[in-house]
C-alpha atoms as a PDB file:
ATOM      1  CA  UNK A   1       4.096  22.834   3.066  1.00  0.00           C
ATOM      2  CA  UNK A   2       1.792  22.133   0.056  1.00  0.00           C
ATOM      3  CA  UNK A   3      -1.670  21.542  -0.011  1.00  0.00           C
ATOM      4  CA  UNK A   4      -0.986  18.360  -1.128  1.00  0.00           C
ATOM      5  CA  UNK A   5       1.192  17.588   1.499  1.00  0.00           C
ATOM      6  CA  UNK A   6      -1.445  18.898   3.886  1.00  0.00           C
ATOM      7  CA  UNK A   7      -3.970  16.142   2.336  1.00  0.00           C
ATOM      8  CA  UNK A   8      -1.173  13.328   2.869  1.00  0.00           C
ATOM      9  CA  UNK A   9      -1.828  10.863   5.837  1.00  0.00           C
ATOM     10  CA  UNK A  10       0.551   8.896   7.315  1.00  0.00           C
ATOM     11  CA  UNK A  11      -0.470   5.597   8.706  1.00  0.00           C
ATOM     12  CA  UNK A  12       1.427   3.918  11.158  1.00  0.00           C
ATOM     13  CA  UNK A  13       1.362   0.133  12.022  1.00  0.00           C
ATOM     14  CA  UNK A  14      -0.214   0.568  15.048  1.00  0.00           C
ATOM     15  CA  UNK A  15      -2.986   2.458  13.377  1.00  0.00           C
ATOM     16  CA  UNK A  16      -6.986   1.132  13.218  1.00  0.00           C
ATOM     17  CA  UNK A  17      -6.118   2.158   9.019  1.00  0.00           C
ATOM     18  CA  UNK A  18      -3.729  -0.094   8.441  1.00  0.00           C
ATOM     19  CA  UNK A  19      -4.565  -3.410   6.542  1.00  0.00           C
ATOM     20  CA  UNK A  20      -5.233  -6.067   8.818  1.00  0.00           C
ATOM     21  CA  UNK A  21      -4.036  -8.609   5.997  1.00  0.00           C
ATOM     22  CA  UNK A  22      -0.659  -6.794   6.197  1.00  0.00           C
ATOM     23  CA  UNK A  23      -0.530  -6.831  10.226  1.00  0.00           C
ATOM     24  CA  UNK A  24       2.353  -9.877  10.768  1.00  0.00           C
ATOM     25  CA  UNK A  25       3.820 -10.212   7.745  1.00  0.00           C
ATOM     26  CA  UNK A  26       7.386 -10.093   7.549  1.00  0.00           C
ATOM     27  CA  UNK A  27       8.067  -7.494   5.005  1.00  0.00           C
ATOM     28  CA  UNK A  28       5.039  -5.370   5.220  1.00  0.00           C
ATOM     29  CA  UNK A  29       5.919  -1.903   5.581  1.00  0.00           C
ATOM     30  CA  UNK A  30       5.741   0.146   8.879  1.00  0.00           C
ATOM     31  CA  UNK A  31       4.273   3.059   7.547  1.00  0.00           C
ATOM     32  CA  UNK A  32       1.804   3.770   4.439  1.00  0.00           C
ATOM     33  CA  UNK A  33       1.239   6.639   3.432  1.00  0.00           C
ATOM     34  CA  UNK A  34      -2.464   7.937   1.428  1.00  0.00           C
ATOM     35  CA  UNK A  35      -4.257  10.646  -0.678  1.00  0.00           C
ATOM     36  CA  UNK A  36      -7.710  10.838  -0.435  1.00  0.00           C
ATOM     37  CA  UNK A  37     -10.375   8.952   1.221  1.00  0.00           C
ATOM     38  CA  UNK A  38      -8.491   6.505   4.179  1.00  0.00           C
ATOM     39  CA  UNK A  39     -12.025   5.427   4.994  1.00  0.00           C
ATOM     40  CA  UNK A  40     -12.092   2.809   1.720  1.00  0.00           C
ATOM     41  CA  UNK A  41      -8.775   0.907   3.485  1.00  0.00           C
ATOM     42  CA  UNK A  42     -11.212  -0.696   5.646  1.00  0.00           C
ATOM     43  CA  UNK A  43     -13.115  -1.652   2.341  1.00  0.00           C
ATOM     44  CA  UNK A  44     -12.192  -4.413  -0.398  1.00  0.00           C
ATOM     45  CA  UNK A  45      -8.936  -3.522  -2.211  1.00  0.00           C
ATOM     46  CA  UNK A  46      -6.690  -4.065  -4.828  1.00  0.00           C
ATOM     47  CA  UNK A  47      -2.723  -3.221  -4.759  1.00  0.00           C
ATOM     48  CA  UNK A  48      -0.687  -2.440  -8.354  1.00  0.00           C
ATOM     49  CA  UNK A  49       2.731  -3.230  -7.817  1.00  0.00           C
ATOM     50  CA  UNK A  50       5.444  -2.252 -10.614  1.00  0.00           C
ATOM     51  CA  UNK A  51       9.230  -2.580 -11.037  1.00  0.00           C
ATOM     52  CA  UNK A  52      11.710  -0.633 -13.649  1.00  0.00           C
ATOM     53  CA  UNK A  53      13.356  -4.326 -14.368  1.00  0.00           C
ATOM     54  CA  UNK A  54      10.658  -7.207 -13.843  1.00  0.00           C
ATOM     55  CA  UNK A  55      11.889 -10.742 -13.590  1.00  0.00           C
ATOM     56  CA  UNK A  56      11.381 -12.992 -16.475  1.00  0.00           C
ATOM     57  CA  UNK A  57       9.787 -15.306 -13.881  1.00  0.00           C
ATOM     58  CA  UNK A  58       7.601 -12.600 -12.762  1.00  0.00           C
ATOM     59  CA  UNK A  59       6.572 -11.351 -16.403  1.00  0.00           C
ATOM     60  CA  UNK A  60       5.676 -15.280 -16.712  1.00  0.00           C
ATOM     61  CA  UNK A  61       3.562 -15.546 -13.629  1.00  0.00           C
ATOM     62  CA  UNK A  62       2.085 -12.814 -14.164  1.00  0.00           C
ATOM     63  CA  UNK A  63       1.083 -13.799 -18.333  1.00  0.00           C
ATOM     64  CA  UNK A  64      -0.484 -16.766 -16.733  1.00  0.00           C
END
């Protein structure tokens, strides 16, 4: 194992970590996994999504 791979952290569902605003949704994953400081989860946060081939819908929604 890495020493990287000995920083990862898995976080399950069930877990105090994961995002309350994901807890129900349909397609929220089961399991996240982190680097770093887990603590700022619990804090205000932002997510960065990206895709090899966007929709032109998507490219539009996101222009506006």
């Amino acid at each position: 194992m890495t020493k990287l791979e000995e920083q990862l952290v898995s976080i399950a569902e069930s877990s105090p970590l994961y995002p309350k605003e994901w807890r129900g949704l349909p397609d929220a994953p089961k399991t996240l996994y982190a680097f770093g400081n887990t603590e700022l989860l619990k804090t205000r946060k932002f997510t960065i999504v990206g895709s090899r081939k966007t929709p032109a819908n998507a490219l539009k929604l996101g222009a506006q």
